[in-house]
N, C-alpha and C. Protein backbone atom coordinates (compact mmCIF):
# COMPACT_ATOMS: atom_id res chain seq x y z
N UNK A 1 0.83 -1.19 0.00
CA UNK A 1 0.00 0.00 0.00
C UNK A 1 0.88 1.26 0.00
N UNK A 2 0.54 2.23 -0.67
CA UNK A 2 1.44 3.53 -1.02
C UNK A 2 0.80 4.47 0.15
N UNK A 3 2.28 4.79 1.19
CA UNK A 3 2.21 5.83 1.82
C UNK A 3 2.15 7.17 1.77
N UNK A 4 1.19 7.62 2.10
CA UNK A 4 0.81 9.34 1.77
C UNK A 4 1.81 9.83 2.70
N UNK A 5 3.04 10.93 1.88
CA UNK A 5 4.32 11.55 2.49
C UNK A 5 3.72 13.46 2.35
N UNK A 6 3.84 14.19 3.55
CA UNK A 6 3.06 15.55 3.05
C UNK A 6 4.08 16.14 4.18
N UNK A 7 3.75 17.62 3.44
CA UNK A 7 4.83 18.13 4.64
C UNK A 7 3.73 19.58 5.68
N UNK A 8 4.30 19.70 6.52
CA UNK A 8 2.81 20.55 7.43
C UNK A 8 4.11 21.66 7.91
N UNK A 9 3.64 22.43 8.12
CA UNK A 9 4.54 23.93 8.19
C UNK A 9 5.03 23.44 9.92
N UNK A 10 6.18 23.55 10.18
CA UNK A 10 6.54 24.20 11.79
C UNK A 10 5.86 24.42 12.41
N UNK A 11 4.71 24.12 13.44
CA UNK A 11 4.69 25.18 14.50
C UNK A 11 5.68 25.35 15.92
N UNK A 12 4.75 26.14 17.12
CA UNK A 12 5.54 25.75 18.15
C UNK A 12 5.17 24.71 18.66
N UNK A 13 4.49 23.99 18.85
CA UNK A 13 4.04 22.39 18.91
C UNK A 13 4.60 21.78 19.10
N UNK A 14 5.33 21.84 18.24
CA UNK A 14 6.43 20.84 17.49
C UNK A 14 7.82 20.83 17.71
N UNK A 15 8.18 21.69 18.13
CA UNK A 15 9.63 21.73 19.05
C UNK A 15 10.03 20.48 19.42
N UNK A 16 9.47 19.76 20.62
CA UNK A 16 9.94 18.68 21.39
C UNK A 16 10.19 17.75 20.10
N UNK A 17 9.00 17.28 19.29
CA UNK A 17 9.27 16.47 18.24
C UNK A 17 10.44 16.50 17.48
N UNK A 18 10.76 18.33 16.86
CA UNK A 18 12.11 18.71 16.43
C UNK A 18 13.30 17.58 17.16
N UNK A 19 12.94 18.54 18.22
CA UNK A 19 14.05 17.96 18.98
C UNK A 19 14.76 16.78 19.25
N UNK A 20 13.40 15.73 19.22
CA UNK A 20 13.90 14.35 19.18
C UNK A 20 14.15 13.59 17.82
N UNK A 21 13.72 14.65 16.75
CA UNK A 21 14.58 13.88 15.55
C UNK A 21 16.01 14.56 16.16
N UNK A 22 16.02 15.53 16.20
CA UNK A 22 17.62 15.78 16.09
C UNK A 22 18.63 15.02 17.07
N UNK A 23 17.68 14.93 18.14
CA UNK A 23 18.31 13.71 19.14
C UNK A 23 18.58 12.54 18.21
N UNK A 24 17.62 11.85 17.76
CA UNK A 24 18.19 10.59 17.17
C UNK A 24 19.26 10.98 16.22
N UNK A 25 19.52 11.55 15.24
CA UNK A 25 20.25 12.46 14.15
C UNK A 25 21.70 12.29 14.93
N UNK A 26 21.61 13.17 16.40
CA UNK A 26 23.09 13.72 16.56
C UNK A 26 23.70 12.74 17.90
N UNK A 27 22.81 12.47 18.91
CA UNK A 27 23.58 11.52 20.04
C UNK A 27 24.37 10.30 19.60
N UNK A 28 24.43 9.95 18.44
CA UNK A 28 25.32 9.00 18.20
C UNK A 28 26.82 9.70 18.50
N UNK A 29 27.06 10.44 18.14
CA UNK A 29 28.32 11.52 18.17
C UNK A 29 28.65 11.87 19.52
N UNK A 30 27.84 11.32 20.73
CA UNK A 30 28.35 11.80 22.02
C UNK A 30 28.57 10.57 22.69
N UNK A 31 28.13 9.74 21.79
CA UNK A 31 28.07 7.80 22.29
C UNK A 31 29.33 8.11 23.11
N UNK A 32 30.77 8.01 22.90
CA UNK A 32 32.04 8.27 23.69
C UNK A 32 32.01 9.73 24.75
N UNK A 33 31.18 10.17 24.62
CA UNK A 33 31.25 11.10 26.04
C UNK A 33 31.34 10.77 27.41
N UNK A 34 32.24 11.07 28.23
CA UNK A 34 32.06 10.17 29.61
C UNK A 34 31.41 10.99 30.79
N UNK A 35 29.92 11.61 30.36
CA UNK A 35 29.16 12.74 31.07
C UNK A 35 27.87 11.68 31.35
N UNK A 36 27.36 12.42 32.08
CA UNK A 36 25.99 11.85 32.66
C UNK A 36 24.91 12.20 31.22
N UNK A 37 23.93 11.14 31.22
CA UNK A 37 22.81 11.59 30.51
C UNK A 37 22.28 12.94 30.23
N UNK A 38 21.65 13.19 31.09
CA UNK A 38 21.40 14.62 31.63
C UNK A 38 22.22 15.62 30.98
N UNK A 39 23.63 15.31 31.31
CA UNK A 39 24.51 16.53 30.50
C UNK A 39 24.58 16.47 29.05
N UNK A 40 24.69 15.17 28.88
CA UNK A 40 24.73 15.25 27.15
C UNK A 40 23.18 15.70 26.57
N UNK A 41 21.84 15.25 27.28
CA UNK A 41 21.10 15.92 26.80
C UNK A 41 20.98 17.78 26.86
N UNK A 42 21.51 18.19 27.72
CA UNK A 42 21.62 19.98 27.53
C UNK A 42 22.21 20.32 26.61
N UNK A 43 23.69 19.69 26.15
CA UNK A 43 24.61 19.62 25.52
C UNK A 43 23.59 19.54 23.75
N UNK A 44 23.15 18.29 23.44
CA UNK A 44 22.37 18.15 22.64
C UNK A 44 21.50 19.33 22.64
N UNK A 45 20.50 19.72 23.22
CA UNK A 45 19.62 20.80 23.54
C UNK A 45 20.42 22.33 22.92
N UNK A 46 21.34 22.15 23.59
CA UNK A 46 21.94 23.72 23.05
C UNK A 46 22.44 23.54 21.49
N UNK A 47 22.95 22.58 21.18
CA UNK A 47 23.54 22.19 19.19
C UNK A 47 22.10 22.63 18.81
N UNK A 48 20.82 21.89 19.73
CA UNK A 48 19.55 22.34 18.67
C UNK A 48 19.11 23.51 18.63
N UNK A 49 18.97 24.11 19.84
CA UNK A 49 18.76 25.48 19.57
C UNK A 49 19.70 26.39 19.18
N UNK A 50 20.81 26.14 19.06
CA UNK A 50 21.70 27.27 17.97
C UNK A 50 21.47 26.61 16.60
N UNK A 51 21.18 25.23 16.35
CA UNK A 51 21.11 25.22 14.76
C UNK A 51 19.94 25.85 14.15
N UNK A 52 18.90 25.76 15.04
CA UNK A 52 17.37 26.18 14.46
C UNK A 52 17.93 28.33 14.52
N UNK A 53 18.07 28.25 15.63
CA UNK A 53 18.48 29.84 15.48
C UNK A 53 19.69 30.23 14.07
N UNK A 54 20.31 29.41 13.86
CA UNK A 54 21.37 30.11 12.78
C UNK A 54 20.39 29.54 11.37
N UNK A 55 19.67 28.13 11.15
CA UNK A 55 18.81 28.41 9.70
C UNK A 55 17.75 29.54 10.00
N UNK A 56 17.56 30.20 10.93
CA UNK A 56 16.15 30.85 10.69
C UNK A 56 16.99 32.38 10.13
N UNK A 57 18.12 32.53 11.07
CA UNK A 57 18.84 33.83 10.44
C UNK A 57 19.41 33.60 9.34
N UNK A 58 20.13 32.57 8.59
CA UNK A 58 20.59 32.50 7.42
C UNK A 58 19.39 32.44 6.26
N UNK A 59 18.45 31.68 6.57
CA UNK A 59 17.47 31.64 5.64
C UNK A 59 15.96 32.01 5.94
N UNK A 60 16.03 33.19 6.19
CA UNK A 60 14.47 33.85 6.64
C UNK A 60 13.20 33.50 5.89
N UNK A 61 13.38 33.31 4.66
CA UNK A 61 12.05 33.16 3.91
C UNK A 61 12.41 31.24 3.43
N UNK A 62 12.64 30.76 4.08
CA UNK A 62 12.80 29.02 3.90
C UNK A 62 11.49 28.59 4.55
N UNK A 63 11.16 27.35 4.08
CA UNK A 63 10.24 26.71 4.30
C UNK A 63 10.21 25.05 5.55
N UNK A 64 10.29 25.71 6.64
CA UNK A 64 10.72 24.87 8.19
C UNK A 64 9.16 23.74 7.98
N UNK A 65 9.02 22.58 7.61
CA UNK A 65 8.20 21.91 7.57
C UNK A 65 8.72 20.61 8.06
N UNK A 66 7.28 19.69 8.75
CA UNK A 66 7.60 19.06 9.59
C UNK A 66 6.91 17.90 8.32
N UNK A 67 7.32 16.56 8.31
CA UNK A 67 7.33 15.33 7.27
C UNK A 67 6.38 14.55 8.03
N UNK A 68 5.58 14.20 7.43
CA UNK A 68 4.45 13.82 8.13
C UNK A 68 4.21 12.62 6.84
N UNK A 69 4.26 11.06 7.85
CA UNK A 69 3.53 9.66 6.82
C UNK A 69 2.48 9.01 7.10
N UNK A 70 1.40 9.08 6.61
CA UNK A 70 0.30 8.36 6.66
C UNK A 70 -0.40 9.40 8.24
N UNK A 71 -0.24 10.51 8.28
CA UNK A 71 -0.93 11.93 9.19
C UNK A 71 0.24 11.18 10.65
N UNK A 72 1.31 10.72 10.42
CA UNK A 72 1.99 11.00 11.45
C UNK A 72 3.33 11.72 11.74
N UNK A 73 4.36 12.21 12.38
CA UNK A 73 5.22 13.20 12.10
C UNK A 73 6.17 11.77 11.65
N UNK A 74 7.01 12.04 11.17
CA UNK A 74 7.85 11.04 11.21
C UNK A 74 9.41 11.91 10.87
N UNK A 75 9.62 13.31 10.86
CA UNK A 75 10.82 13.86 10.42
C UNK A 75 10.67 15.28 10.09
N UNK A 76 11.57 15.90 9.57
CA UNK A 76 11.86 17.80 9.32
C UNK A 76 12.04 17.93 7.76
N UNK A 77 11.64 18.94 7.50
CA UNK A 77 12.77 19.20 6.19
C UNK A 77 12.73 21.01 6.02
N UNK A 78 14.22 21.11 5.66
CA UNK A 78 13.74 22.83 6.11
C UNK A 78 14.48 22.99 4.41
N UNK A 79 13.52 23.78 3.83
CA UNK A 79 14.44 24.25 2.50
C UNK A 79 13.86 25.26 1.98
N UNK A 80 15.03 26.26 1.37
CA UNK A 80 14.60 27.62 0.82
C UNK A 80 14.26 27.29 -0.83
N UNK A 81 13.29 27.51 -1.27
CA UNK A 81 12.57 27.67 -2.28
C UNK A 81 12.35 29.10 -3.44
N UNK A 82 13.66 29.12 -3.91
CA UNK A 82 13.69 30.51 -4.99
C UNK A 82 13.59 31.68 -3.88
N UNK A 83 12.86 32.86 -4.66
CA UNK A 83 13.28 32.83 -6.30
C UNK A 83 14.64 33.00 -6.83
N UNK A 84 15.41 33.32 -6.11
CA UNK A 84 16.73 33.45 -6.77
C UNK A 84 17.72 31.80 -6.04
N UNK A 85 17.67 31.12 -5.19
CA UNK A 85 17.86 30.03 -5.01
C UNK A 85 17.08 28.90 -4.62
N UNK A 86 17.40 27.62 -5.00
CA UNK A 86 17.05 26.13 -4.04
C UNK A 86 18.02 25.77 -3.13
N UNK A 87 17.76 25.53 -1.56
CA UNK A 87 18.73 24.77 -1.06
C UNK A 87 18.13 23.80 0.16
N UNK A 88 18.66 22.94 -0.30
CA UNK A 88 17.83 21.63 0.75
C UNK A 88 18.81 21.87 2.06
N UNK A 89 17.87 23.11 2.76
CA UNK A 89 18.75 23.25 4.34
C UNK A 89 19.28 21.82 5.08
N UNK A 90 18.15 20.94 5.69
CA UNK A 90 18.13 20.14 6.31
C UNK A 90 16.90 19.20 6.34
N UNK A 91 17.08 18.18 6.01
CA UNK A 91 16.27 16.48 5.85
C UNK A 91 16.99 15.71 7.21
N UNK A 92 15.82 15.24 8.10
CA UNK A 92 15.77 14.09 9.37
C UNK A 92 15.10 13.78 8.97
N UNK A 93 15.07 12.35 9.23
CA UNK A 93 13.84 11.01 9.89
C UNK A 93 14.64 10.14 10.86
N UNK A 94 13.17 10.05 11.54
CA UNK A 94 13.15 8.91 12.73
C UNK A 94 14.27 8.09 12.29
N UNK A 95 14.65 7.04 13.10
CA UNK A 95 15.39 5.89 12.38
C UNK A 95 14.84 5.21 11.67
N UNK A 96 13.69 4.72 12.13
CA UNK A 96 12.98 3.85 11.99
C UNK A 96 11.85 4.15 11.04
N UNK A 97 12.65 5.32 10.39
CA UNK A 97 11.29 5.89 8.93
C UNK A 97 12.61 5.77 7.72
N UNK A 98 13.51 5.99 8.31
CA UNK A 98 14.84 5.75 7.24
C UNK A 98 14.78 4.47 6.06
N UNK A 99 15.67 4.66 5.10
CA UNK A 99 15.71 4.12 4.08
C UNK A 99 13.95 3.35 4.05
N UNK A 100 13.23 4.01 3.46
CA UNK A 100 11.90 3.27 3.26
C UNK A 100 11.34 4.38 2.00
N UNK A 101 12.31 5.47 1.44
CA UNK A 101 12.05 6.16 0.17
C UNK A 101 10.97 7.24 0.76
N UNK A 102 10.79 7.40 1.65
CA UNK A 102 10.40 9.12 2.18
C UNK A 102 11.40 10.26 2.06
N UNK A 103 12.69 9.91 2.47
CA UNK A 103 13.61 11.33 2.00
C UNK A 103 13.73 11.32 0.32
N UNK A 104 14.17 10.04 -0.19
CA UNK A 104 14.18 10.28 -1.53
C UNK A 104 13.00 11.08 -2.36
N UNK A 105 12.07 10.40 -1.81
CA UNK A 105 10.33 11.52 -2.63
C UNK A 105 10.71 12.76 -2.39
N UNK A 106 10.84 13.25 -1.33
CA UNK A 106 10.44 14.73 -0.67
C UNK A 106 12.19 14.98 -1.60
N UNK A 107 12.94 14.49 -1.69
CA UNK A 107 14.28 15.50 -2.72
C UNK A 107 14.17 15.30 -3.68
N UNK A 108 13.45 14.25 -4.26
CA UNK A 108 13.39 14.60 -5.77
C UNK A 108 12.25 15.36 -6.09
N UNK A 109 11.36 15.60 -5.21
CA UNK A 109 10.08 16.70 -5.35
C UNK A 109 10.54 17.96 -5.51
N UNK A 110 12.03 18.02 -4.51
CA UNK A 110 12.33 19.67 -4.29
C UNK A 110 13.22 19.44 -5.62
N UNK A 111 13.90 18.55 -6.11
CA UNK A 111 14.80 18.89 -7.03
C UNK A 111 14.22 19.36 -8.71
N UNK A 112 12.76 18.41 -8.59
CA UNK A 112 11.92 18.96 -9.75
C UNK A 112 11.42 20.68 -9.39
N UNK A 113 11.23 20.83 -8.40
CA UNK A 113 10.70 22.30 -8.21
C UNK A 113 11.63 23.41 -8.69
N UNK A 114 13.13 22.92 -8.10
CA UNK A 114 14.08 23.81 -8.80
C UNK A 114 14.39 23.70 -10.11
N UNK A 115 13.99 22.69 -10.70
CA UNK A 115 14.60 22.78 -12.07
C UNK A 115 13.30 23.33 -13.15
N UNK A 116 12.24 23.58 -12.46
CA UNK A 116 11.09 24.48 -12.75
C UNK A 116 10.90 25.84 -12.75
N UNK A 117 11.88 25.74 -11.70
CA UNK A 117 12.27 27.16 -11.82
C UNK A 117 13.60 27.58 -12.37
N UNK A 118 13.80 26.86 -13.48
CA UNK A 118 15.66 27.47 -14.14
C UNK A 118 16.29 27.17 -13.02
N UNK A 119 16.81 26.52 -11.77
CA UNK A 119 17.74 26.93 -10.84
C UNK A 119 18.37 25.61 -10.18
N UNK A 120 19.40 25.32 -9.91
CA UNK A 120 19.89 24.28 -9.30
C UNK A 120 19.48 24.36 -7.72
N UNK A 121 19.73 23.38 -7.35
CA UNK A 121 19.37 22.97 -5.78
C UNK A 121 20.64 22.20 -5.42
N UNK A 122 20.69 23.15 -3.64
CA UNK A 122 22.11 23.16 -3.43
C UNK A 122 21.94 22.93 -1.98
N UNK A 123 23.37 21.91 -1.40
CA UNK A 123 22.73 21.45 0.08
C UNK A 123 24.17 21.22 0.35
N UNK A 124 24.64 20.76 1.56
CA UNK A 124 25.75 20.46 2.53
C UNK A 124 25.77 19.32 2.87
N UNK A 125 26.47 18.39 3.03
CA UNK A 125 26.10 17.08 3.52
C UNK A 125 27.46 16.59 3.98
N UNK A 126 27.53 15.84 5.16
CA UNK A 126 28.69 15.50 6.26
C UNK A 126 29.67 14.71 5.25
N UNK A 127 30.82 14.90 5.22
CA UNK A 127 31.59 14.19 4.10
C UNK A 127 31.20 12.42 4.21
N UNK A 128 30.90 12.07 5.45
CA UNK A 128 30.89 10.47 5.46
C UNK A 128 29.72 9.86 6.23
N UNK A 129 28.78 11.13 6.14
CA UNK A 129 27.55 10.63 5.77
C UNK A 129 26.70 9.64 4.98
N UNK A 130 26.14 8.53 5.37
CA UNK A 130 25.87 7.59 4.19
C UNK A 130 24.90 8.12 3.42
N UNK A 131 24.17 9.28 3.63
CA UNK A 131 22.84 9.96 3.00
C UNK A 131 23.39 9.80 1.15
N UNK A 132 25.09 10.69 1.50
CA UNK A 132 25.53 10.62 0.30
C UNK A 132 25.00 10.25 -0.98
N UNK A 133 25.29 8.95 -0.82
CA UNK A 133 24.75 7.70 -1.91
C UNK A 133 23.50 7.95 -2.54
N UNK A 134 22.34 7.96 -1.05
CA UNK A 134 21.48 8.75 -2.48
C UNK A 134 21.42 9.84 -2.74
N UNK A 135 22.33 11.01 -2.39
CA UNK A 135 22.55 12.27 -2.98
C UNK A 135 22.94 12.05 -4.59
N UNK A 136 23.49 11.32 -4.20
CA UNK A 136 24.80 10.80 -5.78
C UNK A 136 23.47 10.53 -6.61
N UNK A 137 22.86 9.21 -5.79
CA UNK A 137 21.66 8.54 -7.07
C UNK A 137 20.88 9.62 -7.74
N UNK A 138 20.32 10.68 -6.46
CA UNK A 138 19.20 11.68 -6.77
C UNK A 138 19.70 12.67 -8.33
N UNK A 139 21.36 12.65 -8.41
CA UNK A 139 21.59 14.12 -9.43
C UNK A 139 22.75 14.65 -9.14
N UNK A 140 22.92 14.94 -7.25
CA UNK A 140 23.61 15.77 -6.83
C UNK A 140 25.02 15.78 -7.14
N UNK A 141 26.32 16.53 -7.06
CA UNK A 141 27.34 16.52 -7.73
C UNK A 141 27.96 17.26 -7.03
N UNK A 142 28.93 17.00 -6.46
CA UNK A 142 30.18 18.04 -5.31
C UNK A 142 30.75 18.91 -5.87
N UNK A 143 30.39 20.03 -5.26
CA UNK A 143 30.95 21.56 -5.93
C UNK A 143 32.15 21.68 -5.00
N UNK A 144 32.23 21.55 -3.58
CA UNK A 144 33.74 21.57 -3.09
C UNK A 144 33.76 21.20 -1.78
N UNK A 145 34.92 20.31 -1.00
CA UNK A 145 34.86 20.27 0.16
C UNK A 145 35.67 21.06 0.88
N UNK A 146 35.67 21.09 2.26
CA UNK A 146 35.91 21.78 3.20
C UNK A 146 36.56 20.85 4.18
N UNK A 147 36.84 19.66 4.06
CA UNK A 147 37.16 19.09 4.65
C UNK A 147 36.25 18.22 5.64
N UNK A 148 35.18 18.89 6.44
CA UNK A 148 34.01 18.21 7.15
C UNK A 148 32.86 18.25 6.31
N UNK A 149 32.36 18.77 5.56
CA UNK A 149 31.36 19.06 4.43
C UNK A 149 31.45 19.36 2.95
N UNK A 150 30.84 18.85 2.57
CA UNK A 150 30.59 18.61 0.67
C UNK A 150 29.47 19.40 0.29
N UNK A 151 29.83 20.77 -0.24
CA UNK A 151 28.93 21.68 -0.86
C UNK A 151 28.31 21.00 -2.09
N UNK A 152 27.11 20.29 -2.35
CA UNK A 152 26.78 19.67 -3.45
C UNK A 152 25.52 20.68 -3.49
N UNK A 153 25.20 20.15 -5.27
CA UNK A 153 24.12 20.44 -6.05
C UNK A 153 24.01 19.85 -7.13
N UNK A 154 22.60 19.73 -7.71
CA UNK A 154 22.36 19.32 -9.21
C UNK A 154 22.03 20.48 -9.61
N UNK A 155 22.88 20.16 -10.94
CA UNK A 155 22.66 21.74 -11.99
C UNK A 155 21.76 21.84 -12.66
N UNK A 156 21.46 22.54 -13.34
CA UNK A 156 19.98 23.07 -13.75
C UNK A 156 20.17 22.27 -15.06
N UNK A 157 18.93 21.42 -15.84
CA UNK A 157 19.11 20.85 -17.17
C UNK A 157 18.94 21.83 -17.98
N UNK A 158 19.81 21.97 -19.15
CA UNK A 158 19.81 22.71 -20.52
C UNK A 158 18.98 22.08 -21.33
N UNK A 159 18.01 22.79 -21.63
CA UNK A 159 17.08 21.80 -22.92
C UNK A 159 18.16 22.23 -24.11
N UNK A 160 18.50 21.50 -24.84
CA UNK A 160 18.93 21.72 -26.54
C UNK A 160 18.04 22.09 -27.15
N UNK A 161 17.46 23.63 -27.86
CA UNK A 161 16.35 23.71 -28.64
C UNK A 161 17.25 23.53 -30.64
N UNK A 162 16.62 22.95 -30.86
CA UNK A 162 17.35 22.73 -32.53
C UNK A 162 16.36 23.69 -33.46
């Protein structure tokens, strides 16, 4: 049976939910911390609220929507939508919504939108991130690293008119 994937705007609601995708997302990375629970969750807590505070100032008119399957949340996706750029800010899911072709729909949805609009779509992704792979499958193409991050995008198609 085909799962209905929709995306529902941010509210404040939805914070805690935020939050615990990004929990699942980032506590792997503190797995070796030798702190109490408690601390690594503040610790966690503060990465989230400075990341949500620096996309809302970097990208004011982006589109903060929460991924919702079959009317349940299951993940984020925050991306700025023209007119002068595409950029797929940030894609989470649960774990347990992963590889099941919900992130792939929702990027190749945004990647048709940009190429509707003349414009490539452009995103960041952790150099050894496994997302990669289907970045690669989706189009995407490494414009440059930095050493911790891979500035990728798919470029805009040229129609050949003859």
């Amino acid at each position: 049976m085909q799962k209905s994937i929709t995306l529902l705007p941010v509210s404040d609601h939805d914070e805690s939910f935020l939050f615990r995708v990004f929990r699942c997302v980032h506590e792997p990375s503190f797995a070796s911390l030798q702190t109490p629970v408690e601390q690594k969750t503040e610790l966690l807590q503060m990465q989230f609220n400075a990341q949500q505070s620096q996309y809302c100032t970097q990208y004011p008119d982006a589109d903060f929507d929460v991924v919702m399957r079959d009317g349940e949340p299951v993940g984020y996706m925050y991306a700025l939508r023209g007119p002068d750029a595409y950029v797929l800010i940030d894609i989470s899911l649960l774990p347990e919504q992963r590889n099941k072709g919900v992130g792939a729909k929702l990027v190749s949805a945004l990647i048709k939108e940009a190429q509707s609009s003349n414009e490539p779509l452009e995103a960041h992704v952790l150099r050894d991130n496994p997302a990669w792979r289907l970045w690669q499958r989706l189009g995407f193409e490494q414009v440059s690293d930095d050493g911790v991050y891979l500035h990728i995008r798919v470029p805009v198609e040229r129609v050949q008119h003859r």
